[in-house]
C-alpha atoms as a PDB file:
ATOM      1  CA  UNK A   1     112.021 141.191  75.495  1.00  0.00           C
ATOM      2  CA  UNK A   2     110.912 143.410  72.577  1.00  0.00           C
ATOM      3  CA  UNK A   3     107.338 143.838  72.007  1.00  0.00           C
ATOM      4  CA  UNK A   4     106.234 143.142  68.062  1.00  0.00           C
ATOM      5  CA  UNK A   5     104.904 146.472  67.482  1.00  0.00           C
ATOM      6  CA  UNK A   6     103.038 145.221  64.398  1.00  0.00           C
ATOM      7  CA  UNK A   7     101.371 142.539  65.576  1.00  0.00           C
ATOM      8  CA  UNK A   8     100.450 145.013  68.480  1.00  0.00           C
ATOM      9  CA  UNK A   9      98.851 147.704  65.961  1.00  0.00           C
ATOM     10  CA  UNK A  10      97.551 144.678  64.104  1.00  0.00           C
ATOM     11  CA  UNK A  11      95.423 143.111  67.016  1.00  0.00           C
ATOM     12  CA  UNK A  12      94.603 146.808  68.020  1.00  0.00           C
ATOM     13  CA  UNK A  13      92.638 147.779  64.494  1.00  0.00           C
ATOM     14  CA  UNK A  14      90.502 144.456  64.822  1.00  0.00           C
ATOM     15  CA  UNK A  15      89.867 145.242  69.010  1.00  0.00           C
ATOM     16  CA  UNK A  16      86.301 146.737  69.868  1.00  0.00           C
ATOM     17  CA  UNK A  17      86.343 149.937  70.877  1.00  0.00           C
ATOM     18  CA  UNK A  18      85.056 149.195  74.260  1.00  0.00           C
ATOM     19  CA  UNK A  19      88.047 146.949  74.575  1.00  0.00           C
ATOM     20  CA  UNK A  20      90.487 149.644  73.868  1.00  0.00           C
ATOM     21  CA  UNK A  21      89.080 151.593  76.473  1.00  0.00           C
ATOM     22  CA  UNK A  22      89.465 148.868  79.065  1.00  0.00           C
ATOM     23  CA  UNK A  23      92.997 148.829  78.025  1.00  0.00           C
ATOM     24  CA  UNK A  24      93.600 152.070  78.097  1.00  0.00           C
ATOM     25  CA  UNK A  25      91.983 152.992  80.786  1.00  0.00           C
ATOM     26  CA  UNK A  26      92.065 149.835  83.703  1.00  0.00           C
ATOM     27  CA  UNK A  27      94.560 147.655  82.471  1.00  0.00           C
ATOM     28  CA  UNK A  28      97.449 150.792  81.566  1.00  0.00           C
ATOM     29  CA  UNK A  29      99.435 149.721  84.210  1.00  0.00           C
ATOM     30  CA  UNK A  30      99.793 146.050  82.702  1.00  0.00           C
ATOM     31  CA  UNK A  31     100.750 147.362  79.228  1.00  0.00           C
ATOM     32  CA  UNK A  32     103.688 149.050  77.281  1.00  0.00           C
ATOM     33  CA  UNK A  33     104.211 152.270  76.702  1.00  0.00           C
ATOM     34  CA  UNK A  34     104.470 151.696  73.118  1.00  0.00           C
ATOM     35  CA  UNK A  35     101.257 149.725  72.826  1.00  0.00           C
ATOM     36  CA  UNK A  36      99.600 152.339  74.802  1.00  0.00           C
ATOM     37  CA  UNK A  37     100.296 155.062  72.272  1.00  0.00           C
ATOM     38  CA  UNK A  38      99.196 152.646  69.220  1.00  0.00           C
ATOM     39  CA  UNK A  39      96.044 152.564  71.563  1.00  0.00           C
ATOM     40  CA  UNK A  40      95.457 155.726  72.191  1.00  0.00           C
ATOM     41  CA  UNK A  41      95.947 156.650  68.273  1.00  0.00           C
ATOM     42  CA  UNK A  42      93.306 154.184  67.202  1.00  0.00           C
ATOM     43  CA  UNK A  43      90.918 155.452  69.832  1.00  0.00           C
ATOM     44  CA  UNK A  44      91.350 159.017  67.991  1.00  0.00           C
ATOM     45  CA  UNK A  45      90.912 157.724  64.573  1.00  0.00           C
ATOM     46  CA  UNK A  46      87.459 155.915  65.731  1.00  0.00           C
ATOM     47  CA  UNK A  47      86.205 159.634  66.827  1.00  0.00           C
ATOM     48  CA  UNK A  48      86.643 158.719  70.561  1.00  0.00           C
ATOM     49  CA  UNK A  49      87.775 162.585  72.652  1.00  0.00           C
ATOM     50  CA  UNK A  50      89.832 162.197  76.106  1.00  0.00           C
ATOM     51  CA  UNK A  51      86.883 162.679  77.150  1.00  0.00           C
ATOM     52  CA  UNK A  52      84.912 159.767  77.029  1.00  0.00           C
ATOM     53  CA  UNK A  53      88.202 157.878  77.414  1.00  0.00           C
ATOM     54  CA  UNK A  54      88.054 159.526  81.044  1.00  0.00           C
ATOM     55  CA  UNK A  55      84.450 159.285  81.602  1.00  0.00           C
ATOM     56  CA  UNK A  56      84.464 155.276  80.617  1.00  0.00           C
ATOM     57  CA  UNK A  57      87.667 155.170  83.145  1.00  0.00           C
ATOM     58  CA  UNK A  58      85.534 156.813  85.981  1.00  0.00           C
ATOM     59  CA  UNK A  59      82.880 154.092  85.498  1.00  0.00           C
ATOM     60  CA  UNK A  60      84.769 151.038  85.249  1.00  0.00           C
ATOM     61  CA  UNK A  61      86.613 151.971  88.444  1.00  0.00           C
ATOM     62  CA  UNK A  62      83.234 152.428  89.984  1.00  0.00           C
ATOM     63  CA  UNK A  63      82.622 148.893  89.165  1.00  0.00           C
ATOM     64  CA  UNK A  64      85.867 146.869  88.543  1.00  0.00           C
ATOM     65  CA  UNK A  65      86.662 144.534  91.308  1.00  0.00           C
ATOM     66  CA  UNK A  66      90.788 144.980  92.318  1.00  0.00           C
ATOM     67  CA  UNK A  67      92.805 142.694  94.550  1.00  0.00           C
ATOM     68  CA  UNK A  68      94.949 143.850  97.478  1.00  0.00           C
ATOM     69  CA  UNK A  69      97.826 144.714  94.913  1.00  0.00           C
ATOM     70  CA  UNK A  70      95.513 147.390  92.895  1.00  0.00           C
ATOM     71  CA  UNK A  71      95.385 144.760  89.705  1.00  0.00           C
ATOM     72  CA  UNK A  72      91.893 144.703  88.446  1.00  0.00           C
ATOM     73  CA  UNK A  73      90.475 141.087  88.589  1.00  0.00           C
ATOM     74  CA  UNK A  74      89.718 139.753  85.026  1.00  0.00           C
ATOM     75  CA  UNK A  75      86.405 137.952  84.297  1.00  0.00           C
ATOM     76  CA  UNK A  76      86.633 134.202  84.681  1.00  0.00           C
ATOM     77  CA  UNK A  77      85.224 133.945  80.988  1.00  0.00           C
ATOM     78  CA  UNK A  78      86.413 136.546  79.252  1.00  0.00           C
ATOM     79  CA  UNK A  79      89.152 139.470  79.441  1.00  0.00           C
ATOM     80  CA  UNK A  80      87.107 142.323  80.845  1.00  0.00           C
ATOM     81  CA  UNK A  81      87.358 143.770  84.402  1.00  0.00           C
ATOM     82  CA  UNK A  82      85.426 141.780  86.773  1.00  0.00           C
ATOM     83  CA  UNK A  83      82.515 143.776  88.555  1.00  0.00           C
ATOM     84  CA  UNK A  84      80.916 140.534  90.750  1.00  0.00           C
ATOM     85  CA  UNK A  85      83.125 138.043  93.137  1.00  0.00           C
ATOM     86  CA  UNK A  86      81.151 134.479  93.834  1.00  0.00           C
ATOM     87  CA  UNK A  87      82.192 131.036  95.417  1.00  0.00           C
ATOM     88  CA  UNK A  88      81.902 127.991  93.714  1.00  0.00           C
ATOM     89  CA  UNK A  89      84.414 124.860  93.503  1.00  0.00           C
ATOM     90  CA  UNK A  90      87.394 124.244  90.963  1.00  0.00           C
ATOM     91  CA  UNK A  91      86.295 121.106  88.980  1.00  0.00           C
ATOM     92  CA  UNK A  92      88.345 118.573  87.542  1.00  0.00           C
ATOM     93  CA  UNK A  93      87.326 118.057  83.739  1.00  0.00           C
ATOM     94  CA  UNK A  94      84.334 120.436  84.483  1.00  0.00           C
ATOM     95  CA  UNK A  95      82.913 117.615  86.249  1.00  0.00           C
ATOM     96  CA  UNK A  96      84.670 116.753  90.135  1.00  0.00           C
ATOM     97  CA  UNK A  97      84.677 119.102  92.434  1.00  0.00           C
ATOM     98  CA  UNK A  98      88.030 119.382  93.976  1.00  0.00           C
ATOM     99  CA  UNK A  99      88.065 122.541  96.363  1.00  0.00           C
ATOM    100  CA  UNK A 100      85.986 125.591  96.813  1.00  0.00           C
ATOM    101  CA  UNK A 101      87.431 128.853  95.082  1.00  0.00           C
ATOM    102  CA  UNK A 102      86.346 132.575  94.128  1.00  0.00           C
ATOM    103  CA  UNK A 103      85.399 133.147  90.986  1.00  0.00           C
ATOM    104  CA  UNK A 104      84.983 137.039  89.434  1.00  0.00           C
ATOM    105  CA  UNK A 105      82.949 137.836  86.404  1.00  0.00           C
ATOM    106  CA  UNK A 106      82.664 140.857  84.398  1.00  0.00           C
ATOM    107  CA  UNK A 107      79.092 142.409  84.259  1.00  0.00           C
ATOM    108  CA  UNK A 108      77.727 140.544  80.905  1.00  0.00           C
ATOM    109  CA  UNK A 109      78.884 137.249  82.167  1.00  0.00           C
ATOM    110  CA  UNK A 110      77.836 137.393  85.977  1.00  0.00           C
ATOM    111  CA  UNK A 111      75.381 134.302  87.180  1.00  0.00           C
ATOM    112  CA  UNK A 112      71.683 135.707  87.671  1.00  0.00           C
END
């Protein structure tokens, strides 16, 4: 399947920057080339040098949370790498409990 390169450099110009990084940094193994190098442009034109792009990779793989594979676990809210790992049960409707599960959550979004 062909990637739509314009919708690609369309959701790339309204991405944060801290976003891009993620992507260009943790999650490269996940994405195409071609979206990579749309990436990687957009970074440059937002005044961002290799590097920062390899200083924010050195932190987040301080931090990120991968499984046994090497794939960074996602946040259970959101789309950034997770940092934390807790238990808690899958609910039905949000409401009944039906079996106890992990959970990972990025940094803004872990429980206190």
């Amino acid at each position: 399947m062909r990637i739509n390169l314009e919708r690609v450099r369309d959701n790339v110009r309204q991405a944060a920057t801290e976003d891009l990084l993620d992507r260009a940094t943790i999650y490269r193994e996940e994405m195409e080339e071609e979206a990579l190098d749309i990436i990687e442009r957009e970074l440059q034109q937002r005044g961002v040098s290799w590097d920062a792009i390899a200083e924010h990779e050195r932190k987040r793989r301080e931090e990120t949370l991968f499984d046994s594979q090497g794939i960074p676990l996602k946040c259970h809210r959101c789309h950034r790498p997770a940092a934390v790992e807790t238990r808690g049960w899958h609910r039905l409707w949000g409401v009944l409990p039906l079996f106890p599960r992990r959970f990972a959550w990025c940094a803004e979004h872990k429980p206190r």
